[in-house]
C-alpha atoms as a PDB file:
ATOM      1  CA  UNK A   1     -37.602 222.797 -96.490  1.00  0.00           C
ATOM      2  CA  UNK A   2     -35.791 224.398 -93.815  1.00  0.00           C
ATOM      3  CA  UNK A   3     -39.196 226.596 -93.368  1.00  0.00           C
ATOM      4  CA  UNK A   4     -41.176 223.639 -92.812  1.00  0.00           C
ATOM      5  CA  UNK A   5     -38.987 222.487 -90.334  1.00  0.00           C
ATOM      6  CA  UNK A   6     -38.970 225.252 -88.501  1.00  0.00           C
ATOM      7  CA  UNK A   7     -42.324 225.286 -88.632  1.00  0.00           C
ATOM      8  CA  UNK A   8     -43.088 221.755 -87.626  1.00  0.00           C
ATOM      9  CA  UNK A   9     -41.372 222.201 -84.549  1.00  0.00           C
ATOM     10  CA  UNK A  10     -42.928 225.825 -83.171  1.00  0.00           C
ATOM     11  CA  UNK A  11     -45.951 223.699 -83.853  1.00  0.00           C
ATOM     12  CA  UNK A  12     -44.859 220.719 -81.691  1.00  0.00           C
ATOM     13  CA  UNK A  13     -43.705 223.372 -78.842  1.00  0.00           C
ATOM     14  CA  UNK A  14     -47.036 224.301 -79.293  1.00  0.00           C
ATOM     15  CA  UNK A  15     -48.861 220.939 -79.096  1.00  0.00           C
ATOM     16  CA  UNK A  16     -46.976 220.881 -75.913  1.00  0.00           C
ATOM     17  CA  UNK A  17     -47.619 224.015 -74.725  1.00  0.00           C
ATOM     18  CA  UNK A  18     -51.335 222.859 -75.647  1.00  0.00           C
ATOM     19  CA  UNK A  19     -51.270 219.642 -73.366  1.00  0.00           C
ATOM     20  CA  UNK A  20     -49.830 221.272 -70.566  1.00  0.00           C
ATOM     21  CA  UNK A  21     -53.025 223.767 -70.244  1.00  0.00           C
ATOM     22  CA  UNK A  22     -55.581 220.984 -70.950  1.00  0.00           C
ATOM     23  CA  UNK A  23     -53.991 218.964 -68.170  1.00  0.00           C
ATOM     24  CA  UNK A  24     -54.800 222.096 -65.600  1.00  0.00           C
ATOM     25  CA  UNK A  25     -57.944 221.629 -66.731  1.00  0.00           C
ATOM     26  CA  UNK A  26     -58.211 217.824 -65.877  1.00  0.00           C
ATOM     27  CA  UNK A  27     -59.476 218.022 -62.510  1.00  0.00           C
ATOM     28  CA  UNK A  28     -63.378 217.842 -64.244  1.00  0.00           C
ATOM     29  CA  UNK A  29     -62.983 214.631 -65.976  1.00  0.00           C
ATOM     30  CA  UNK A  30     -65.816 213.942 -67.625  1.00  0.00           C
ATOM     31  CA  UNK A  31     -68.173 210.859 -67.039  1.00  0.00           C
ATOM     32  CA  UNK A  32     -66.888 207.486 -68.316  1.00  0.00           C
ATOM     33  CA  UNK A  33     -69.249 204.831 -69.495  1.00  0.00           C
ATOM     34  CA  UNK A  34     -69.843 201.192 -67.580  1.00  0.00           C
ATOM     35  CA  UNK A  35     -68.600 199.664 -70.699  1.00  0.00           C
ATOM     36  CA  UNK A  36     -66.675 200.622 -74.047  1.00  0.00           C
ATOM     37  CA  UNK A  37     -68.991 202.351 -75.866  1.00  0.00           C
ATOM     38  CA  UNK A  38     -67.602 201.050 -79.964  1.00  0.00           C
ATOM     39  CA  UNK A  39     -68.910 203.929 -82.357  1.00  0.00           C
ATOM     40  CA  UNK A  40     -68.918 203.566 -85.956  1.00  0.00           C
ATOM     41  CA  UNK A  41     -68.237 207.265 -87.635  1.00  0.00           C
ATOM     42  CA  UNK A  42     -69.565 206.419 -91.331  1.00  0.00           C
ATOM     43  CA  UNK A  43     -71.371 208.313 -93.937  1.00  0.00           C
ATOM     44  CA  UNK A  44     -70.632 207.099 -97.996  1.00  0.00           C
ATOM     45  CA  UNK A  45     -70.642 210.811 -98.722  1.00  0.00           C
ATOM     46  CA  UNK A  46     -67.027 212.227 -99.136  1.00  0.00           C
ATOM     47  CA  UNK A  47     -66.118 215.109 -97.633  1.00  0.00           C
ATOM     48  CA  UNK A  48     -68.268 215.672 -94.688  1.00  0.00           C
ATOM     49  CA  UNK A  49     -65.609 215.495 -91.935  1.00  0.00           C
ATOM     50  CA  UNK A  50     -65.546 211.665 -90.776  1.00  0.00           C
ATOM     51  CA  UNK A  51     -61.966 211.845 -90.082  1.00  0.00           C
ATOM     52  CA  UNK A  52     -61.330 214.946 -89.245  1.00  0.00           C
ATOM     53  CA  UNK A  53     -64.547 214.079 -86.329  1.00  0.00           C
ATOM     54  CA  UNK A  54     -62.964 210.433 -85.517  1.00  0.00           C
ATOM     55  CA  UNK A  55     -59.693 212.222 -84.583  1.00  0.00           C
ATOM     56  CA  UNK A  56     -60.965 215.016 -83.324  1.00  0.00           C
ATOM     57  CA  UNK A  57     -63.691 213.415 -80.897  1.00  0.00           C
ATOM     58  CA  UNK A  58     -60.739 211.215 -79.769  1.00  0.00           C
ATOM     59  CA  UNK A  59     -58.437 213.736 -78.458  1.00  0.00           C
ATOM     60  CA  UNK A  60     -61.095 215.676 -76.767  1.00  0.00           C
ATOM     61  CA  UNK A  61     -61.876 212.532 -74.744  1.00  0.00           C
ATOM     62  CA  UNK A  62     -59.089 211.328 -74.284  1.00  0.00           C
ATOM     63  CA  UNK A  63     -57.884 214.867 -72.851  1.00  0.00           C
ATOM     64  CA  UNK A  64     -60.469 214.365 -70.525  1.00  0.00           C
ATOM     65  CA  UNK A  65     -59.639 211.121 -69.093  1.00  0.00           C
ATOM     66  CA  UNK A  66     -61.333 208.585 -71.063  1.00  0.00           C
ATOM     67  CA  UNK A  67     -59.159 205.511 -73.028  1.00  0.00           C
ATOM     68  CA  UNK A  68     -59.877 205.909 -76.347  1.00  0.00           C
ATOM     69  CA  UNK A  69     -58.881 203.840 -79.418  1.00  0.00           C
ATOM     70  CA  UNK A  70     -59.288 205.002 -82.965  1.00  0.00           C
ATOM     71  CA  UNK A  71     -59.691 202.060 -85.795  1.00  0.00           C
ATOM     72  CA  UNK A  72     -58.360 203.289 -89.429  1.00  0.00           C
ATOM     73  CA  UNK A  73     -60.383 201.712 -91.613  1.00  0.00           C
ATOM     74  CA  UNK A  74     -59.736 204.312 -94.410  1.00  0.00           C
ATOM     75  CA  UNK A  75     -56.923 203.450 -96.793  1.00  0.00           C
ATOM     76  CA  UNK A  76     -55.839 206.977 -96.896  1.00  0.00           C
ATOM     77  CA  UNK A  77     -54.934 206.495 -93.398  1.00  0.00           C
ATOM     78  CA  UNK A  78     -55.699 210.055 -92.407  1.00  0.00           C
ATOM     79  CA  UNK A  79     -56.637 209.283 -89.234  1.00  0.00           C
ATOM     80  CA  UNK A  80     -53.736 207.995 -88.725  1.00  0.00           C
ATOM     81  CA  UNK A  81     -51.663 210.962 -89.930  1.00  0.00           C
ATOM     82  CA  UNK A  82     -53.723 213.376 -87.785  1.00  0.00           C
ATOM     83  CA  UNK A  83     -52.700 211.202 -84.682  1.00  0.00           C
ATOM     84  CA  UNK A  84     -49.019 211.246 -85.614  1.00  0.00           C
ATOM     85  CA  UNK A  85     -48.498 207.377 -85.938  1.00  0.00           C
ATOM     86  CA  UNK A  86     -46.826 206.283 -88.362  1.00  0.00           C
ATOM     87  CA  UNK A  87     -48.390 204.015 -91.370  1.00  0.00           C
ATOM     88  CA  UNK A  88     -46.103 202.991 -94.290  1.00  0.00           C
ATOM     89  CA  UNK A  89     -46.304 199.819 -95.757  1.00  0.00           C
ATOM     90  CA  UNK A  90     -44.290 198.113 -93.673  1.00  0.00           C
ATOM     91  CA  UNK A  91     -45.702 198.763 -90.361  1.00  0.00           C
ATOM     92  CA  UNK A  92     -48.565 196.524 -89.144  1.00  0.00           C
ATOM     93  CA  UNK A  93     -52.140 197.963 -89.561  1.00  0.00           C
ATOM     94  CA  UNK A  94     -55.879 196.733 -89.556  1.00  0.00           C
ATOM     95  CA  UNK A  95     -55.046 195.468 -93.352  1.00  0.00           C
ATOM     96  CA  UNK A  96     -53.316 192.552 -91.024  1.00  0.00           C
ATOM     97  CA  UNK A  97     -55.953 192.134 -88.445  1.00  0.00           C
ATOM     98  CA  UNK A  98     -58.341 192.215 -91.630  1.00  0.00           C
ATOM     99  CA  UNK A  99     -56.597 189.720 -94.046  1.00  0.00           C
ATOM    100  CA  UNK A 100     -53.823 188.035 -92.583  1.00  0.00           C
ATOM    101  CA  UNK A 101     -55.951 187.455 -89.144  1.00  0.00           C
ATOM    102  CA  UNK A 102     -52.874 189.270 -86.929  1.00  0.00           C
ATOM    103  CA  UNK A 103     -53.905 190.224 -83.251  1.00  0.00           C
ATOM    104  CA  UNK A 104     -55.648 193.663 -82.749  1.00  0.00           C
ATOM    105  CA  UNK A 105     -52.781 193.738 -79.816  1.00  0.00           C
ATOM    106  CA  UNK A 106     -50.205 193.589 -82.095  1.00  0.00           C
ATOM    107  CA  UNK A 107     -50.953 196.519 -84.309  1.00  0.00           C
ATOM    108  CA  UNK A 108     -52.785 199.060 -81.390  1.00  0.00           C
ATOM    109  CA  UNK A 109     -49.788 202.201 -80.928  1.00  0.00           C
ATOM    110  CA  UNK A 110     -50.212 205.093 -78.790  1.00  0.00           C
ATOM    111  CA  UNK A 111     -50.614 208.182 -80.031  1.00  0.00           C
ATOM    112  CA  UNK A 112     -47.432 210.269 -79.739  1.00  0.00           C
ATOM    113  CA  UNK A 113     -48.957 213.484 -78.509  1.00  0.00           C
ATOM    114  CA  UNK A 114     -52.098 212.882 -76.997  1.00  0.00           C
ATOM    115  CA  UNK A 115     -51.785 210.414 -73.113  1.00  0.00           C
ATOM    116  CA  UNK A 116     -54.831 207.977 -73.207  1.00  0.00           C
ATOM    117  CA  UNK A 117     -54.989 207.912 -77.075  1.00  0.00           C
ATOM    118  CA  UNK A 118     -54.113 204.765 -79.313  1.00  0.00           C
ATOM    119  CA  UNK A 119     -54.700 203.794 -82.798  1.00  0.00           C
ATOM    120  CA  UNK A 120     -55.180 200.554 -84.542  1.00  0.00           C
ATOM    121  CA  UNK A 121     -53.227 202.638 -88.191  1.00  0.00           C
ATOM    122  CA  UNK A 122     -54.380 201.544 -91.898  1.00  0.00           C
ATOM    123  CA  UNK A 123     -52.018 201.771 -94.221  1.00  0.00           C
ATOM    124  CA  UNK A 124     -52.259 201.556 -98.712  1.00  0.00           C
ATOM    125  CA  UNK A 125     -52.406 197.925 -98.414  1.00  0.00           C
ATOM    126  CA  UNK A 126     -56.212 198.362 -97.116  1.00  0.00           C
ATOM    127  CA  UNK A 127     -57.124 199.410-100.339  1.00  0.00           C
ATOM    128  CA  UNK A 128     -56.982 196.291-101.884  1.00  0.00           C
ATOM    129  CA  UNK A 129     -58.866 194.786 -98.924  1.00  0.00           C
ATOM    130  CA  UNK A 130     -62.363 195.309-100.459  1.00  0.00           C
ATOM    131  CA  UNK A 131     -62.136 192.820-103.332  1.00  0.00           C
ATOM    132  CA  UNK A 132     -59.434 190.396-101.082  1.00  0.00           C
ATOM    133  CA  UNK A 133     -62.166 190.410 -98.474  1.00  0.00           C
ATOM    134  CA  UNK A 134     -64.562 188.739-100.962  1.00  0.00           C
ATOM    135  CA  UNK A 135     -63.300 185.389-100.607  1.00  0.00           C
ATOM    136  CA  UNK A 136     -62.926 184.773 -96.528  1.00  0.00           C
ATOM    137  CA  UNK A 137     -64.695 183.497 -94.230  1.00  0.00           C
ATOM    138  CA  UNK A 138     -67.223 185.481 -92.472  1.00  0.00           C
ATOM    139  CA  UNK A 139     -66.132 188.763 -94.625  1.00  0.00           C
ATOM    140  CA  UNK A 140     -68.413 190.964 -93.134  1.00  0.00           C
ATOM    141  CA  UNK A 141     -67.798 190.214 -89.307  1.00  0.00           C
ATOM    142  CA  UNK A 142     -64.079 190.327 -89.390  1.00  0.00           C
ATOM    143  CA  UNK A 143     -63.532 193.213 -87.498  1.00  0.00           C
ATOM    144  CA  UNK A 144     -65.808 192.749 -85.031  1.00  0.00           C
ATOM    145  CA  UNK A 145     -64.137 189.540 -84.218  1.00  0.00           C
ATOM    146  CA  UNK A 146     -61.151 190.759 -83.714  1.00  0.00           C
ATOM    147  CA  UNK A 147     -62.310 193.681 -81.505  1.00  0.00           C
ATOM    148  CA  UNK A 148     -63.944 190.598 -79.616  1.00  0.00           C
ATOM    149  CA  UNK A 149     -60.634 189.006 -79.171  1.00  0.00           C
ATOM    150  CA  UNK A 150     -59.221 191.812 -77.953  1.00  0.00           C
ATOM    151  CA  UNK A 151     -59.035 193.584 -74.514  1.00  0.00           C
ATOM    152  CA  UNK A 152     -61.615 196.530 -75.609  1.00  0.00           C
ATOM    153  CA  UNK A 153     -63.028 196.930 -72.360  1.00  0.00           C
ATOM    154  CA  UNK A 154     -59.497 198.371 -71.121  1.00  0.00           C
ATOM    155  CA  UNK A 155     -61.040 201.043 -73.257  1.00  0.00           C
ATOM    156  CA  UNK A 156     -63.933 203.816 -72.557  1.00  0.00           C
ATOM    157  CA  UNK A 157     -63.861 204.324 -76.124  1.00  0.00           C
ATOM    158  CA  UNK A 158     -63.656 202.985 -79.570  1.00  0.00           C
ATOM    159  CA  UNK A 159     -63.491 205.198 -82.868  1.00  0.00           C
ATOM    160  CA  UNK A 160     -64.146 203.285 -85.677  1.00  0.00           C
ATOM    161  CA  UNK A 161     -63.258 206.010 -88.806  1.00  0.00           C
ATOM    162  CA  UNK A 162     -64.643 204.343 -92.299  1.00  0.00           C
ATOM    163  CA  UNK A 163     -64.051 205.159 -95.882  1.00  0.00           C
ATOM    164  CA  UNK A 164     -66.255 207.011 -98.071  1.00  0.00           C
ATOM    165  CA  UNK A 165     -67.926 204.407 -99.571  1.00  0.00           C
ATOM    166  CA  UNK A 166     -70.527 201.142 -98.469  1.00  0.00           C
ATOM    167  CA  UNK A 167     -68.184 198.296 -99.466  1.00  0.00           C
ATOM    168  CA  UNK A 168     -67.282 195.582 -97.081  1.00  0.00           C
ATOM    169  CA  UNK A 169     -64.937 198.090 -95.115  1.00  0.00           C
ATOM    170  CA  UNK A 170     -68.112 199.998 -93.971  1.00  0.00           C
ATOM    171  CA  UNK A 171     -70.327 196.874 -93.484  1.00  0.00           C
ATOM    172  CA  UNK A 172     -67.229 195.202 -91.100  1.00  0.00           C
ATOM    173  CA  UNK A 173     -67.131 198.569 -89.279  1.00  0.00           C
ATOM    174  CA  UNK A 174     -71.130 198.396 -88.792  1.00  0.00           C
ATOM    175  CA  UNK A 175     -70.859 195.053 -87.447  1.00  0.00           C
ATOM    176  CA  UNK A 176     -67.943 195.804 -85.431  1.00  0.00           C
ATOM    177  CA  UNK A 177     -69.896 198.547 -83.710  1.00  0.00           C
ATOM    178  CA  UNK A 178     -72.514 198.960 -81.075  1.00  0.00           C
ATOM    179  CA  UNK A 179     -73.343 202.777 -82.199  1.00  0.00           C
ATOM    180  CA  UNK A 180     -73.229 204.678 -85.244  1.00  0.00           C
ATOM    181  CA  UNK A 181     -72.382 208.387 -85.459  1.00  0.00           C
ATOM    182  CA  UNK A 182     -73.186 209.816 -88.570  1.00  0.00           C
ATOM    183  CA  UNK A 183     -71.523 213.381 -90.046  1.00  0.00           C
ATOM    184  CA  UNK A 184     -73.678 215.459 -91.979  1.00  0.00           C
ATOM    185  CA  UNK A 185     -72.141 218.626 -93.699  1.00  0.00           C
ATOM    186  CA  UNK A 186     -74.476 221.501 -93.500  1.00  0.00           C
ATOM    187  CA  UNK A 187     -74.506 222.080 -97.510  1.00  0.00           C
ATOM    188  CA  UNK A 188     -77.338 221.618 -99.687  1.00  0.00           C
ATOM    189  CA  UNK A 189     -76.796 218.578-100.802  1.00  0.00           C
ATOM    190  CA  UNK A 190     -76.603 217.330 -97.446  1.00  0.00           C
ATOM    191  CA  UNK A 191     -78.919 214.726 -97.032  1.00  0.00           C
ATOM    192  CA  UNK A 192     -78.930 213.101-100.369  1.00  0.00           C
ATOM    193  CA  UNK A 193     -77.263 209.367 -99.992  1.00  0.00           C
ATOM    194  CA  UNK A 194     -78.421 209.039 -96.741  1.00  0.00           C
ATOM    195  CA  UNK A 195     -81.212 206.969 -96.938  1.00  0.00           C
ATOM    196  CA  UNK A 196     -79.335 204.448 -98.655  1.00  0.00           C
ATOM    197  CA  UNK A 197     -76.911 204.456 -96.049  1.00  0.00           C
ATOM    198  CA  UNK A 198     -79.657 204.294 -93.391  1.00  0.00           C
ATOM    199  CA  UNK A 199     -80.678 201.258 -95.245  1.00  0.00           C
ATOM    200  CA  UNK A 200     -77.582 199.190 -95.170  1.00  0.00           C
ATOM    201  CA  UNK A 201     -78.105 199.597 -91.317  1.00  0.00           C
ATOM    202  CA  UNK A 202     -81.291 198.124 -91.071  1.00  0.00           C
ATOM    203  CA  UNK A 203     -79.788 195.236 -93.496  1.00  0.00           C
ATOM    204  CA  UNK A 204     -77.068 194.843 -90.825  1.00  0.00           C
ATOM    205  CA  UNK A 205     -78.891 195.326 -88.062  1.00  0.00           C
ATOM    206  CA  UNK A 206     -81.499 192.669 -89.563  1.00  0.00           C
ATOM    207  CA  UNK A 207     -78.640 189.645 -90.296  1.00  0.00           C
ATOM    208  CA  UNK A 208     -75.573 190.727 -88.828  1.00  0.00           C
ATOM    209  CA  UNK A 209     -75.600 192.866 -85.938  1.00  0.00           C
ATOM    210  CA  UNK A 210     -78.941 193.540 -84.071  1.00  0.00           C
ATOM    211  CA  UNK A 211     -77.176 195.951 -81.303  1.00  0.00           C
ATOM    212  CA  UNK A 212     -76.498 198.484 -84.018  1.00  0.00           C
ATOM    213  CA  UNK A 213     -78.094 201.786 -83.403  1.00  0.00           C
ATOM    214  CA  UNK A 214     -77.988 205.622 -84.792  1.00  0.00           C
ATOM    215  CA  UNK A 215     -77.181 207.141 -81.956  1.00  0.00           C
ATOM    216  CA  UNK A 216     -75.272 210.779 -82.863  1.00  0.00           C
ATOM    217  CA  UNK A 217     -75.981 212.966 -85.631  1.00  0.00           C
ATOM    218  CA  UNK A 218     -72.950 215.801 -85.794  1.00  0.00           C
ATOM    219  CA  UNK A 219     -73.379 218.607 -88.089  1.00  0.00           C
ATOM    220  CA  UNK A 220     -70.497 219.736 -89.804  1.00  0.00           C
ATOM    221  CA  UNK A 221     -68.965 222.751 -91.981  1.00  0.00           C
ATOM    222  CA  UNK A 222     -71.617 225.166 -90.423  1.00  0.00           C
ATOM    223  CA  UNK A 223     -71.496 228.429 -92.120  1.00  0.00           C
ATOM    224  CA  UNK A 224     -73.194 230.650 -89.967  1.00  0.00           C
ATOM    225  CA  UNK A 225     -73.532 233.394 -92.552  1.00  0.00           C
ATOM    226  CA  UNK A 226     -75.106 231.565 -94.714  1.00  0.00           C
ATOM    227  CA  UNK A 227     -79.214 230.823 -94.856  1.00  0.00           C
ATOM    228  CA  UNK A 228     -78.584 227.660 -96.330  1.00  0.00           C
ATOM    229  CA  UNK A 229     -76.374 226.003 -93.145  1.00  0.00           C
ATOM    230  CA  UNK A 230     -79.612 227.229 -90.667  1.00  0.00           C
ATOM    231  CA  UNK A 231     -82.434 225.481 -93.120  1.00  0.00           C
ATOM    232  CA  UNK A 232     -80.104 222.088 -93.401  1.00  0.00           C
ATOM    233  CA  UNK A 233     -79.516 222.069 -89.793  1.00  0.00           C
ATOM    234  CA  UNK A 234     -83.605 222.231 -89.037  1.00  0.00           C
ATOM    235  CA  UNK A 235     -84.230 219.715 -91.628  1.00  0.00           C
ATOM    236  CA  UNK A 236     -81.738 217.141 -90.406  1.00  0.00           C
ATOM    237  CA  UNK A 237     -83.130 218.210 -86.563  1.00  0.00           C
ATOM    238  CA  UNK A 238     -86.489 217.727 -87.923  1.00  0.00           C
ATOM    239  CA  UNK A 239     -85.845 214.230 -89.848  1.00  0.00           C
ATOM    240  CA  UNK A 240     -83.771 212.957 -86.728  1.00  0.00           C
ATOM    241  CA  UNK A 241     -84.927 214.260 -83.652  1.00  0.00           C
ATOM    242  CA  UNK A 242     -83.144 214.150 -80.312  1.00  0.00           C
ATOM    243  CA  UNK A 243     -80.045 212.123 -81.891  1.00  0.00           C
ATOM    244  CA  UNK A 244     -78.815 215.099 -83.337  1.00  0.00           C
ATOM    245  CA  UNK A 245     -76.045 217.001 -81.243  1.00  0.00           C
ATOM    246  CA  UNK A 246     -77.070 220.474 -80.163  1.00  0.00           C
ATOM    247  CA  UNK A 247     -73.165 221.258 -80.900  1.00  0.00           C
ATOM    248  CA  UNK A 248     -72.668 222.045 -84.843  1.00  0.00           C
ATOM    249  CA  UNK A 249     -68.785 222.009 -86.232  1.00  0.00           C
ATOM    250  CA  UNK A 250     -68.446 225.504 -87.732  1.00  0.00           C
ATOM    251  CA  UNK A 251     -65.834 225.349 -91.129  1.00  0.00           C
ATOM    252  CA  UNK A 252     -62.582 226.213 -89.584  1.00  0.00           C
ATOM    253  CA  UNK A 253     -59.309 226.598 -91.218  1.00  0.00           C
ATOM    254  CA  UNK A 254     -57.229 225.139 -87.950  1.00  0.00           C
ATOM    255  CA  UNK A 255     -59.003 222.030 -88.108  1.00  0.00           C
ATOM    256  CA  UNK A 256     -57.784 221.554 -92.072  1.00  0.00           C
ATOM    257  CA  UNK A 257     -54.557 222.439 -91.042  1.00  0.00           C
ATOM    258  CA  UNK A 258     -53.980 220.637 -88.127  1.00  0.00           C
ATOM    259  CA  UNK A 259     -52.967 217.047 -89.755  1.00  0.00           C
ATOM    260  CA  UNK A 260     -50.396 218.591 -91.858  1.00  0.00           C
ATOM    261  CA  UNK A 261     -48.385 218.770 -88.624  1.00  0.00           C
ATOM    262  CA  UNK A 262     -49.823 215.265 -87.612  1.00  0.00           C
ATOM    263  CA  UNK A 263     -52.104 216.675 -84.633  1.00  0.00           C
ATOM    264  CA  UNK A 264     -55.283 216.898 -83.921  1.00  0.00           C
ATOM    265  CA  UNK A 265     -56.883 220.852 -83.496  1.00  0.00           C
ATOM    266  CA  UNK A 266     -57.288 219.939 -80.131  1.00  0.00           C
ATOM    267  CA  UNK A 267     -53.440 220.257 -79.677  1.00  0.00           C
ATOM    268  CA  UNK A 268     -52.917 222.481 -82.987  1.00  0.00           C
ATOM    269  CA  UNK A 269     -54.479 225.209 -81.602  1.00  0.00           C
ATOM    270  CA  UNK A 270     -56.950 224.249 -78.953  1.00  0.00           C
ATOM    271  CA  UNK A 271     -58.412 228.322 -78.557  1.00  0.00           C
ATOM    272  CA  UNK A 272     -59.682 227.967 -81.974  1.00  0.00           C
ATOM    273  CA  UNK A 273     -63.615 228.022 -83.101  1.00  0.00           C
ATOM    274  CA  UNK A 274     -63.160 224.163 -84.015  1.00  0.00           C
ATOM    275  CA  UNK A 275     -61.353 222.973 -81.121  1.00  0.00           C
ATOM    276  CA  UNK A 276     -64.003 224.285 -79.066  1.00  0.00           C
ATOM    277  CA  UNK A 277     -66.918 223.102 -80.945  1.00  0.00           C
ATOM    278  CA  UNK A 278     -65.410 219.610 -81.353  1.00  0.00           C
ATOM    279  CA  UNK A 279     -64.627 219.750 -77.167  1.00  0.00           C
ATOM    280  CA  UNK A 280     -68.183 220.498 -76.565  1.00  0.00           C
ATOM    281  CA  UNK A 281     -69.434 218.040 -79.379  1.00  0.00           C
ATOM    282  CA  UNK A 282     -66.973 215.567 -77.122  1.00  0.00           C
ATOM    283  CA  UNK A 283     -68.331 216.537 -74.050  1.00  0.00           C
ATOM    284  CA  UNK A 284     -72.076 215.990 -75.085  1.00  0.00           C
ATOM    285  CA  UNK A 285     -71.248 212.617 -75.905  1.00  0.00           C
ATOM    286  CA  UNK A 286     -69.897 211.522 -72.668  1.00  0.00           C
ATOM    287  CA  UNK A 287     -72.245 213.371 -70.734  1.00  0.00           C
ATOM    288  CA  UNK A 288     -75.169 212.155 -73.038  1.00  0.00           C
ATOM    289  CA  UNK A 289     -74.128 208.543 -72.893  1.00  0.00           C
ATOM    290  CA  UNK A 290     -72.504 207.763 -69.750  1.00  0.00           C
ATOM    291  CA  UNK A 291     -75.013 205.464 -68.498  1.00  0.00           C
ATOM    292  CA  UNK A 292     -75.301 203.755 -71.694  1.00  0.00           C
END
């Protein structure tokens, strides 16, 4: 135990450490939008780095001098964990906003580590949210009325992080969005389940929320030694043209690790292969969509 303490706090000098050189390299802050820009990160497929993108994505903007607010909608709450807020069961979370109809205000924390970073946490409650969300009013558009309610435009940015699955969780964080970003993991079996999620977006975009778009494809868990990660990557270019960052998210073990210490890799170790990849996957984004 003593270890892991020890341990947990060379890590936070580091985070620190971390923060301080990022901030010398503030004086190129990237371009910030006209308006929030609210992206959806959702893909049913476990395992193909939603979270660990939401976070990640986050902290690189934010670092460079964008507001950015990340929405746990997973009741795992990773996100949550990797941004070092806290989300037991007794501390208000989008189950709330969701079920109870609480203010977004009055869940929304900073993020301990990161300036210009807040979360909207999810805590175990959220899990029973899919079959309690059944019986409201307007189950589908919950979210997105809250988010309405709620000062967003104080914000370049919102993350919206889903669960692995296309229950009502996903279909309030598609409504609640004006973008979707979609991870793909460059494995073989990486574009089966994709056209059914592709067509729960045209059935939202059709009834419930028009200004729904794909607008990012990021590929994930590149294995550069590997034929396989090439031929997915070309497919999924192929199938999805110019949405598709040029940026790919090579596997990493600093980015698995980093949540353990409840950071992000961009303060974990932000020299690393997947710090850099997710800063220039970051810095594509706001470049690409400034104007938007």
């Amino acid at each position: 135990m003593r270890e892991a303490l020890k341990d947990a706090k060379v890590s936070h000098e580091t985070a620190v450490t971390a923060l301080k050189a990022m901030s010398g390299r503030r004086e190129r802050e990237w371009p910030r939008p006209d308006r929030c820009r609210v992206i959806t990160i959702a893909n049913q497929k476990g395992g193909v780095g939603k979270t660990t993108s939401s976070v990640n994505l986050a902290a690189s903007l934010a670092m460079h001098g964008a507001q950015v607010l990340v929405v746990d909608l997973d009741p795992q709450g990773n996100a949550s964990t990797a941004l070092g807020v806290d989300h037991h069961a007794e501390v208000p979370s989008i189950y709330d906003v969701l079920i109870e109809d609480m203010a977004m205000a009055d869940i929304v924390v900073p993020a301990p580590e990161i300036p210009n970073l807040f979360c909207a946490p999810a805590t175990l409650n959220l899990a029973g949210a899919e079959i309690e969300l059944v019986s409201k009013v307007a189950r589908e558009s919950r979210l997105r009325r809250a988010l309405d309610a709620y000062e967003t435009e104080k914000f370049d940015y919102v993350l919206i992080d889903c669960p692995p699955s296309l229950g009502l969780l996903t279909v309030n964080a598609l409504v609640g969005g004006d973008e979707l970003l979609i991870p793909i993991q460059c494995e073989y079996y990486a574009l089966e389940g994709l056209g059914q999620l592709i067509r729960t977006v045209d059935l939202v975009k059709a009834h419930l929320n028009q200004k729904l778009k794909v607008s990012t494809i990021l590929l994930t868990m590149y294995d550069a030694r590997t034929r396989l990660a090439a031929q997915v990557a070309e497919d999924v270019r192929n199938h999805f043209g110019d949405v598709v960052l040029n940026t790919v998210i090579p596997r990493s073990v600093r980015v698995s690790e980093a949540p353990s210490y409840g950071q992000s890799v961009m303060t974990y170790d932000p020299g690393s292969s997947g710090a850099l990849a997710y800063s220039e996957a970051a810095s594509e984004m706001a470049h690409g969509g400034s104007a938007q």
